[in-house]
PDB file of N, CA and C in Angstrom:
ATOM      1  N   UNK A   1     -11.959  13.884 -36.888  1.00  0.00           N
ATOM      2  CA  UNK A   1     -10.977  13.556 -35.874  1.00  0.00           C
ATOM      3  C   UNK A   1     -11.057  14.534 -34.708  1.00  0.00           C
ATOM      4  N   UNK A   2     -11.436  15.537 -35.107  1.00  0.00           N
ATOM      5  CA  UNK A   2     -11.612  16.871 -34.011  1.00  0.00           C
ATOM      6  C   UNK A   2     -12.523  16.102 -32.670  1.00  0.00           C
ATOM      7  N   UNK A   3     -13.696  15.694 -33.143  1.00  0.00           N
ATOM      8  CA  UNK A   3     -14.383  14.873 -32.080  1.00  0.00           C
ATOM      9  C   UNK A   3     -13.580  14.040 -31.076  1.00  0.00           C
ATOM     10  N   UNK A   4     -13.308  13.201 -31.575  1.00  0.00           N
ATOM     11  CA  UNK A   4     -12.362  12.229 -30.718  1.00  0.00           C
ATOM     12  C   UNK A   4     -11.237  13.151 -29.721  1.00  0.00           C
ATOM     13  N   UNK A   5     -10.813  13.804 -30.215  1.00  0.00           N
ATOM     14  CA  UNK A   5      -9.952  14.992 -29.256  1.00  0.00           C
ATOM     15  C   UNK A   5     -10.807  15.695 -28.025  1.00  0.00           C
ATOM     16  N   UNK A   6     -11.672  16.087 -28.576  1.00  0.00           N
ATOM     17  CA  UNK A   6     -12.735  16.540 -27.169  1.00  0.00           C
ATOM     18  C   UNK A   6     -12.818  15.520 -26.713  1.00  0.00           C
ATOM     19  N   UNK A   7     -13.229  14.259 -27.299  1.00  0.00           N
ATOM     20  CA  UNK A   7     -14.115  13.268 -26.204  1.00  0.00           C
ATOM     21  C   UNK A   7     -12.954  13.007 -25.034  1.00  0.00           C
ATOM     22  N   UNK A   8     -11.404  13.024 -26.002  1.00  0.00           N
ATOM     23  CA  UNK A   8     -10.547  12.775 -24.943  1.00  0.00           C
ATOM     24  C   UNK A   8     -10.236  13.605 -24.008  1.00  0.00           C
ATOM     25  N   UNK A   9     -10.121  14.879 -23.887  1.00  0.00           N
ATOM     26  CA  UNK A   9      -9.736  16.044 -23.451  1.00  0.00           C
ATOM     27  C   UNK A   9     -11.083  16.081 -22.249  1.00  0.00           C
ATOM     28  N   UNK A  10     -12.346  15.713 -22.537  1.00  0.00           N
ATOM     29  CA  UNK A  10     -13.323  15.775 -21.807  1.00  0.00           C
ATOM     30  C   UNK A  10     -13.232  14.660 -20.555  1.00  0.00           C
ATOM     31  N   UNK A  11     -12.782  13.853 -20.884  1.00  0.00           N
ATOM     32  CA  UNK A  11     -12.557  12.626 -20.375  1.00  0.00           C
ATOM     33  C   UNK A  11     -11.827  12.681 -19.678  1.00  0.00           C
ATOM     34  N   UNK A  12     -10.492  13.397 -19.907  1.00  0.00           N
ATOM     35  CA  UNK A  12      -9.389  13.453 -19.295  1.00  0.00           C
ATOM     36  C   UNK A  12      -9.533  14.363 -17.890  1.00  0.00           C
ATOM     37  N   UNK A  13     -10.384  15.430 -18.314  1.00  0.00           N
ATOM     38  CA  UNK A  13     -10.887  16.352 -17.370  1.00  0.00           C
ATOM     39  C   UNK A  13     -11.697  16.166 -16.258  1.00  0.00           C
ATOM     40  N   UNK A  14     -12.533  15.121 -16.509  1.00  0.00           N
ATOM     41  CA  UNK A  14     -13.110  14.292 -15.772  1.00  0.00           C
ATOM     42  C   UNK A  14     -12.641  13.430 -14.603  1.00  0.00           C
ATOM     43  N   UNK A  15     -11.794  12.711 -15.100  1.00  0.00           N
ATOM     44  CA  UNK A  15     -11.082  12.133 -14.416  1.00  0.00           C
ATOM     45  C   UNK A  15      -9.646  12.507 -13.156  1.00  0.00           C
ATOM     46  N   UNK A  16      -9.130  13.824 -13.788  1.00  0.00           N
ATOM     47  CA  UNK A  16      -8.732  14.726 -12.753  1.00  0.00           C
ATOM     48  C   UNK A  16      -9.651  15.333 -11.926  1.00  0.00           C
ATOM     49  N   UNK A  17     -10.736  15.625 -12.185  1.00  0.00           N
ATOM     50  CA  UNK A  17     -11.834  16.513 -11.264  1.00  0.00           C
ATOM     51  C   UNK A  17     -12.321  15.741 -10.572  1.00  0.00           C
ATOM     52  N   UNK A  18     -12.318  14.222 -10.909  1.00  0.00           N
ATOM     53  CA  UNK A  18     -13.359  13.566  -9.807  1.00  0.00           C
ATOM     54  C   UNK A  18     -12.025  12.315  -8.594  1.00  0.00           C
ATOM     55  N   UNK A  19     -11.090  13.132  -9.028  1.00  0.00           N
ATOM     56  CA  UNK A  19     -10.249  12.699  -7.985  1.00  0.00           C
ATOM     57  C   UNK A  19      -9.667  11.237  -8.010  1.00  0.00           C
ATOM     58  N   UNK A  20      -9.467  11.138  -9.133  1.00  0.00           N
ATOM     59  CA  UNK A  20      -8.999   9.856  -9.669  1.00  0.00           C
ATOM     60  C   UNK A  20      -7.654   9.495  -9.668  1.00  0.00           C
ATOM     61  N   UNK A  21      -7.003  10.692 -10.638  1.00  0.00           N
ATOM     62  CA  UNK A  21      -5.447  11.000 -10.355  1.00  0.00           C
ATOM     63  C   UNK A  21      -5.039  11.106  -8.959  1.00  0.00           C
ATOM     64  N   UNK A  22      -5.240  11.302  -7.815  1.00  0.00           N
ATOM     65  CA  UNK A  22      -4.987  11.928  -6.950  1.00  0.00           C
ATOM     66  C   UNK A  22      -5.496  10.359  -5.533  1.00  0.00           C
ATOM     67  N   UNK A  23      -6.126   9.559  -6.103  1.00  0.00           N
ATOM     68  CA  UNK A  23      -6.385   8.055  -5.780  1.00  0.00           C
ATOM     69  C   UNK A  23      -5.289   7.260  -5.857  1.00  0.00           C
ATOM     70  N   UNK A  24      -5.081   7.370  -7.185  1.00  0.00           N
ATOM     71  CA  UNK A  24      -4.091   6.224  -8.101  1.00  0.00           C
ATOM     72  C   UNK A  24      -2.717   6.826  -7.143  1.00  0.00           C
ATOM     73  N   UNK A  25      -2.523   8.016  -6.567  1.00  0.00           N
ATOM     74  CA  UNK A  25      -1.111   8.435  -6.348  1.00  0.00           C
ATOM     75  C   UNK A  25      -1.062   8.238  -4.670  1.00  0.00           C
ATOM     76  N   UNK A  26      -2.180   8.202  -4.060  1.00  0.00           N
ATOM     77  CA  UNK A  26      -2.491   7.973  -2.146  1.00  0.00           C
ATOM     78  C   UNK A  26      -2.227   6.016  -2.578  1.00  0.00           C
ATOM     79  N   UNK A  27      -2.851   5.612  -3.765  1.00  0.00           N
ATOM     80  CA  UNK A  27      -3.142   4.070  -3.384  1.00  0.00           C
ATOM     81  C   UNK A  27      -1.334   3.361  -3.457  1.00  0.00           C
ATOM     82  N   UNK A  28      -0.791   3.992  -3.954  1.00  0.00           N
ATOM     83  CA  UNK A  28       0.817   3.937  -4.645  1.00  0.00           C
ATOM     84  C   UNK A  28       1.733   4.280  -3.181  1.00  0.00           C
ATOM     85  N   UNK A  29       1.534   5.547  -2.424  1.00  0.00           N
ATOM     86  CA  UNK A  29       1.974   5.726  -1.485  1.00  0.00           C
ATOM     87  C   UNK A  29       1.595   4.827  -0.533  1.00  0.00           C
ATOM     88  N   UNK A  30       0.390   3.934  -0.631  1.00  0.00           N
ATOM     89  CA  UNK A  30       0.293   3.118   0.424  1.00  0.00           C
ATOM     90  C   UNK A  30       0.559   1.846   0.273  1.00  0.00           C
ATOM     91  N   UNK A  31       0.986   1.140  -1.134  1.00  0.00           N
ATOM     92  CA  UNK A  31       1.524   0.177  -1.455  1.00  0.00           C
ATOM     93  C   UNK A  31       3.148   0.182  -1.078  1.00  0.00           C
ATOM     94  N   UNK A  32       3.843   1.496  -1.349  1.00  0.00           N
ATOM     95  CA  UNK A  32       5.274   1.615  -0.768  1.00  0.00           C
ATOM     96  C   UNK A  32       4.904   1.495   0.491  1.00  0.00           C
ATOM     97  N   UNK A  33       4.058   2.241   1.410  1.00  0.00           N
ATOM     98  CA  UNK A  33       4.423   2.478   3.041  1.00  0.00           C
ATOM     99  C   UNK A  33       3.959   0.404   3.319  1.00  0.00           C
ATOM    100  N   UNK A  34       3.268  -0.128   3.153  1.00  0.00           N
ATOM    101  CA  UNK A  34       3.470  -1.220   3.020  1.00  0.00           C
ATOM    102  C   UNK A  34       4.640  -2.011   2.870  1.00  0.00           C
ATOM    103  N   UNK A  35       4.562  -1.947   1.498  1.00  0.00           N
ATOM    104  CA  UNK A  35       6.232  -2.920   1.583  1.00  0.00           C
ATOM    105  C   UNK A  35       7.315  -2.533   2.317  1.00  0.00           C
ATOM    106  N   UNK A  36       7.358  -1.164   3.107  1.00  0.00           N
ATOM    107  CA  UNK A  36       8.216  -0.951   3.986  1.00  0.00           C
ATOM    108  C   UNK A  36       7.855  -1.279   5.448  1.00  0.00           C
ATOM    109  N   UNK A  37       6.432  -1.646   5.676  1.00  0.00           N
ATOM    110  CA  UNK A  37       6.432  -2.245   6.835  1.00  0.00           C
ATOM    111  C   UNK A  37       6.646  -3.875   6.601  1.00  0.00           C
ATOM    112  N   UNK A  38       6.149  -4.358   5.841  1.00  0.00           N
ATOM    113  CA  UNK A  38       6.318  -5.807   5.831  1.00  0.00           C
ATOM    114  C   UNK A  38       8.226  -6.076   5.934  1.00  0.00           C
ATOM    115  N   UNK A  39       8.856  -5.100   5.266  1.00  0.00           N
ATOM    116  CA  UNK A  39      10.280  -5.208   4.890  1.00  0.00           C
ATOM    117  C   UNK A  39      11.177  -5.078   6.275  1.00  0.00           C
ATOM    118  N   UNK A  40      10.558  -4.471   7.223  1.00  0.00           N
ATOM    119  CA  UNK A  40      10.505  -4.024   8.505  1.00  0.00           C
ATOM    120  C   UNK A  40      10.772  -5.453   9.592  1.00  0.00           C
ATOM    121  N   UNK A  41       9.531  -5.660   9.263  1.00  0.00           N
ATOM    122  CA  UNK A  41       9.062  -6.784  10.141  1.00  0.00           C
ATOM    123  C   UNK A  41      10.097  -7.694   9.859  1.00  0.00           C
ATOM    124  N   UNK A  42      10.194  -8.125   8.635  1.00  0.00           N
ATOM    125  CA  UNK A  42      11.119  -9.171   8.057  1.00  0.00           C
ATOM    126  C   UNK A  42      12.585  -9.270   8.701  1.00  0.00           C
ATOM    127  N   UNK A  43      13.119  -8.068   8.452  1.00  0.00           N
ATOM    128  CA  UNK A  43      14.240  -7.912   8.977  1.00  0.00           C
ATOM    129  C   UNK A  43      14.399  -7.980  10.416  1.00  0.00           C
ATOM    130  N   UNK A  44      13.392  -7.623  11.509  1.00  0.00           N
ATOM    131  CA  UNK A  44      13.513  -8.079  12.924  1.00  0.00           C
ATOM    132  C   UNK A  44      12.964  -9.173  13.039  1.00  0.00           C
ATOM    133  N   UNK A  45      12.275 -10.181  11.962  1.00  0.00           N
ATOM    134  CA  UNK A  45      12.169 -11.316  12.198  1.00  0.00           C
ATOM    135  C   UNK A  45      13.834 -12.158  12.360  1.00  0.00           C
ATOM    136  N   UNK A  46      13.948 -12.112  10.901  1.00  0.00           N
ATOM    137  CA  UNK A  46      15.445 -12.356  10.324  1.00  0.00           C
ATOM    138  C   UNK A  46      16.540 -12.237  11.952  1.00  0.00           C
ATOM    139  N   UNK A  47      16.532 -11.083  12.274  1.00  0.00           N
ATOM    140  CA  UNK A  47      17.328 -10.538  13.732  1.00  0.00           C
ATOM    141  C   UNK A  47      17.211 -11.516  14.828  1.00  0.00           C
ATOM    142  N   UNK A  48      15.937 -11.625  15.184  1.00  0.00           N
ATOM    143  CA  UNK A  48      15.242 -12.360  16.212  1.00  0.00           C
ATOM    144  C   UNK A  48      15.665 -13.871  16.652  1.00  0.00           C
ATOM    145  N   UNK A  49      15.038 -14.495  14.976  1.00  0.00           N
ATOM    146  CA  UNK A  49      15.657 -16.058  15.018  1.00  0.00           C
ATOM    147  C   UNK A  49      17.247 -16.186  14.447  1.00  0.00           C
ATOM    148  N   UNK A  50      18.257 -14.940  14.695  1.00  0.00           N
ATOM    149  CA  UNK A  50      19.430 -15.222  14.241  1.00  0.00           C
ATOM    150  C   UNK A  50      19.942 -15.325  16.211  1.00  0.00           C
ATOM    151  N   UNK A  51      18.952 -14.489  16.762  1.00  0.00           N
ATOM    152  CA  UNK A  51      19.497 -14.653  18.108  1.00  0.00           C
ATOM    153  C   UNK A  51      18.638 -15.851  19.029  1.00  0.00           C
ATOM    154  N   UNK A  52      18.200 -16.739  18.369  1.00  0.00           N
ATOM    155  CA  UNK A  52      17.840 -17.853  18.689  1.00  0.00           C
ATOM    156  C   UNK A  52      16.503 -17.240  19.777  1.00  0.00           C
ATOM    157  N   UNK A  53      15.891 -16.199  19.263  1.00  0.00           N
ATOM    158  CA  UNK A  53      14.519 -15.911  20.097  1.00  0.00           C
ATOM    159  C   UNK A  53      13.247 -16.898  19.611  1.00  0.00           C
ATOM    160  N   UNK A  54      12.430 -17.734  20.150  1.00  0.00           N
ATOM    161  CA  UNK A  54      11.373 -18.198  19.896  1.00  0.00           C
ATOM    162  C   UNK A  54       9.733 -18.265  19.682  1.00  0.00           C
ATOM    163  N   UNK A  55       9.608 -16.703  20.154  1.00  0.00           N
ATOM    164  CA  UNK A  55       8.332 -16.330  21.013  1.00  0.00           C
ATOM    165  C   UNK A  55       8.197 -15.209  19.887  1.00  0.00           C
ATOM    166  N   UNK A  56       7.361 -14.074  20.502  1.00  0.00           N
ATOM    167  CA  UNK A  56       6.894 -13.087  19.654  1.00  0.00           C
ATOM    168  C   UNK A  56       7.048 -12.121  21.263  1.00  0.00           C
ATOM    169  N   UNK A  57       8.137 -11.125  20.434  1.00  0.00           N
ATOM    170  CA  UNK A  57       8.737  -9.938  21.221  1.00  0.00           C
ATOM    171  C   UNK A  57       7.745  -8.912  21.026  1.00  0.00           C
ATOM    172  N   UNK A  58       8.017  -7.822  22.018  1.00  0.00           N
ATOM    173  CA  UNK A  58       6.776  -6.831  22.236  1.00  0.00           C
ATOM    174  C   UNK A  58       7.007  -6.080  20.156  1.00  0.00           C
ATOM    175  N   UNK A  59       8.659  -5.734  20.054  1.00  0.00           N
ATOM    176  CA  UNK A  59       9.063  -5.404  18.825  1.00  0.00           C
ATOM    177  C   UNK A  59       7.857  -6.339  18.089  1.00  0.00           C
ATOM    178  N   UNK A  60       8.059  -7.298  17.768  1.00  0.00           N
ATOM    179  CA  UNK A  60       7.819  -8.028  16.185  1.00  0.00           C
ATOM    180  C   UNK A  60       5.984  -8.260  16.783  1.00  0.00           C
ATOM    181  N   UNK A  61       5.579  -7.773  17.751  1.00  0.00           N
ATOM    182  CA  UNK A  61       4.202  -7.495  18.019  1.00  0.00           C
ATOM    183  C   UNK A  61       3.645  -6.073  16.952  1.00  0.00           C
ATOM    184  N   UNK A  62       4.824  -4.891  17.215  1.00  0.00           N
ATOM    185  CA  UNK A  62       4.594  -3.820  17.265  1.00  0.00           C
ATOM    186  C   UNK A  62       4.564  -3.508  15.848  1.00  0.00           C
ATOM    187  N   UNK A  63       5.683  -4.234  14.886  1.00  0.00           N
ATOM    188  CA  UNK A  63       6.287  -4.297  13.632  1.00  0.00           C
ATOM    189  C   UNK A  63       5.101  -4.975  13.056  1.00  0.00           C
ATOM    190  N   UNK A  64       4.701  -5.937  13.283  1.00  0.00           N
ATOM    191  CA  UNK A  64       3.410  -6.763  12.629  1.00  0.00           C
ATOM    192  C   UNK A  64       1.804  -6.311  12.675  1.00  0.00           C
ATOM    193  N   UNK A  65       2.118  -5.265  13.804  1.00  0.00           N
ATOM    194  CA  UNK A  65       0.507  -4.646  14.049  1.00  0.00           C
ATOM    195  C   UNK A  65       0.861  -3.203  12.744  1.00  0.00           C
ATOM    196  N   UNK A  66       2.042  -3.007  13.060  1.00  0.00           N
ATOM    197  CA  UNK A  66       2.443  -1.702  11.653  1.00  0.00           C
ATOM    198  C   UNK A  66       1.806  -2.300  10.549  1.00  0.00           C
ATOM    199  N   UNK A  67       2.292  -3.979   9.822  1.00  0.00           N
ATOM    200  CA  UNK A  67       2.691  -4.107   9.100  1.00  0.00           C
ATOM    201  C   UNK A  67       1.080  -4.532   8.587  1.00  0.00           C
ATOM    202  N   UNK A  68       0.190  -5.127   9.095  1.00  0.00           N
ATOM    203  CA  UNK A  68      -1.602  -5.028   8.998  1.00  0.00           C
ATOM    204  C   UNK A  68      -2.229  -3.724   8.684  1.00  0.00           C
ATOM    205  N   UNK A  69      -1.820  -3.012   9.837  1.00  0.00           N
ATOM    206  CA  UNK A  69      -2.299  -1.804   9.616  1.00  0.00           C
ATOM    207  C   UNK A  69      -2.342  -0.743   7.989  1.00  0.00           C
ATOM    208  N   UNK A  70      -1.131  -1.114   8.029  1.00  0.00           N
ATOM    209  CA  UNK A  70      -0.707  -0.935   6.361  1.00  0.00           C
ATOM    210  C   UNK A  70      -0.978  -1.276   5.344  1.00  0.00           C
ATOM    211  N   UNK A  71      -1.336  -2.660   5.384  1.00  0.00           N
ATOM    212  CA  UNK A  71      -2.303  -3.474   4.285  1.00  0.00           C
ATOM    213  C   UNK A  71      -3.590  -3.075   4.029  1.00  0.00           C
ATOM    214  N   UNK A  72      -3.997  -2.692   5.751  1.00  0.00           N
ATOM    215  CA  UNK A  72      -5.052  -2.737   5.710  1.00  0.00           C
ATOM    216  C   UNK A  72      -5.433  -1.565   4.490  1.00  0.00           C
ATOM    217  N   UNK A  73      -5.309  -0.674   4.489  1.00  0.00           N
ATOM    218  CA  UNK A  73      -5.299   0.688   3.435  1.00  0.00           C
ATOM    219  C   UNK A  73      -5.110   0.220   1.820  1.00  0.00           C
ATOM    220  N   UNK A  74      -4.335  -0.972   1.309  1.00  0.00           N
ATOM    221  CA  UNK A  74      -3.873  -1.301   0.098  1.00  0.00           C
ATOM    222  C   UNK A  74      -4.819  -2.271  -0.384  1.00  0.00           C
ATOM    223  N   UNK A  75      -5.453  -2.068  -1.501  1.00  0.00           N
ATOM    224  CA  UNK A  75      -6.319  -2.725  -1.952  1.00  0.00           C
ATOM    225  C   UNK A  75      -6.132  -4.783  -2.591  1.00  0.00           C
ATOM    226  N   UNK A  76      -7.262  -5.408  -2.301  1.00  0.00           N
ATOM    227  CA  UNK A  76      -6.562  -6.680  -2.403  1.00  0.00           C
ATOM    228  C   UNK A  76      -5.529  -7.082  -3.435  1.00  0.00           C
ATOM    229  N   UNK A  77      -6.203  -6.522  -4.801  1.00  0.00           N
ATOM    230  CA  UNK A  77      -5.418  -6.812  -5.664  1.00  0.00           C
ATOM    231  C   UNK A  77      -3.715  -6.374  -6.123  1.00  0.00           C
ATOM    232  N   UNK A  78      -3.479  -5.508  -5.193  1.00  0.00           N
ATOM    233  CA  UNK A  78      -1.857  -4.706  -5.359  1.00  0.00           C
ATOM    234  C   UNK A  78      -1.876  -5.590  -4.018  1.00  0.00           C
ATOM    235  N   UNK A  79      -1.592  -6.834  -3.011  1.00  0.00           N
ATOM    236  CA  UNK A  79      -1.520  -7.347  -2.284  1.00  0.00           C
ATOM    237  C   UNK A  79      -1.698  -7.222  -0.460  1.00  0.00           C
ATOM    238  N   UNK A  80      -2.947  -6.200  -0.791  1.00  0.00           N
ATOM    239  CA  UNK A  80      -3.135  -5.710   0.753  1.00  0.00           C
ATOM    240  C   UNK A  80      -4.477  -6.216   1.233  1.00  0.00           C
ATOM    241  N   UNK A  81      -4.925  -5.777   1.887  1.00  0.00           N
ATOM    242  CA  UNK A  81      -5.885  -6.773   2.274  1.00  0.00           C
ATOM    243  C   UNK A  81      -7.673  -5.406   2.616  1.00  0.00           C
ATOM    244  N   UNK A  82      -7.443  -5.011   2.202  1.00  0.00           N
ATOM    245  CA  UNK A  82      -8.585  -4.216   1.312  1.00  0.00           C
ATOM    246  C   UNK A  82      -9.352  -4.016   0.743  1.00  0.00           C
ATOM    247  N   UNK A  83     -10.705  -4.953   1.139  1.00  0.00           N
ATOM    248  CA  UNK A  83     -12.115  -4.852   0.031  1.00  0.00           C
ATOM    249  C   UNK A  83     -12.735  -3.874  -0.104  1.00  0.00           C
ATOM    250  N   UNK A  84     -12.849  -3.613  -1.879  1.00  0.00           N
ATOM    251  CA  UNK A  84     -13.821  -2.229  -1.781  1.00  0.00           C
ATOM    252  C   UNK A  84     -14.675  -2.686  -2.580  1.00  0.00           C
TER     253      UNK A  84
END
């Protein structure tokens, strides 16, 4: 059983050193900064057509170029738009 403990411990070590942990925790921060731009946008959408606006305001230009930009960083499968 001793084996299996190194292999894990080796493994484990590995995977902190090659910057893995430290991936998983930037890819997480950019899935939140995401849903806070999309959540963004939403809500001055929501604003917009409550004031009977029809068009696309310099705002919901500015909010929607955030809100790409942001994806852009989040990988496809956590819902961003991100091929690696």
């Amino acid at each position: 059983m001793l084996p299996l403990s190194i292999a894990i411990l080796i493994v484990g070590t590995l995977f902190v050193l090659t910057g893995h942990a430290r991936k998983g925790q930037q890819v997480k921060a950019n899935i939140a900064a995401m849903k806070e731009a999309e959540a963004a946008l939403a809500a001055n959408l929501d604003r917009e057509r409550a004031a009977g606006i029809t068009y696309e305001t310099t705002e919901y230009r500015r909010l929607s170029r955030a809100a790409n930009e942001a994806a852009a960083k989040v990988p496809v499968r956590y819902g961003g738009t991100k091929h690696s």
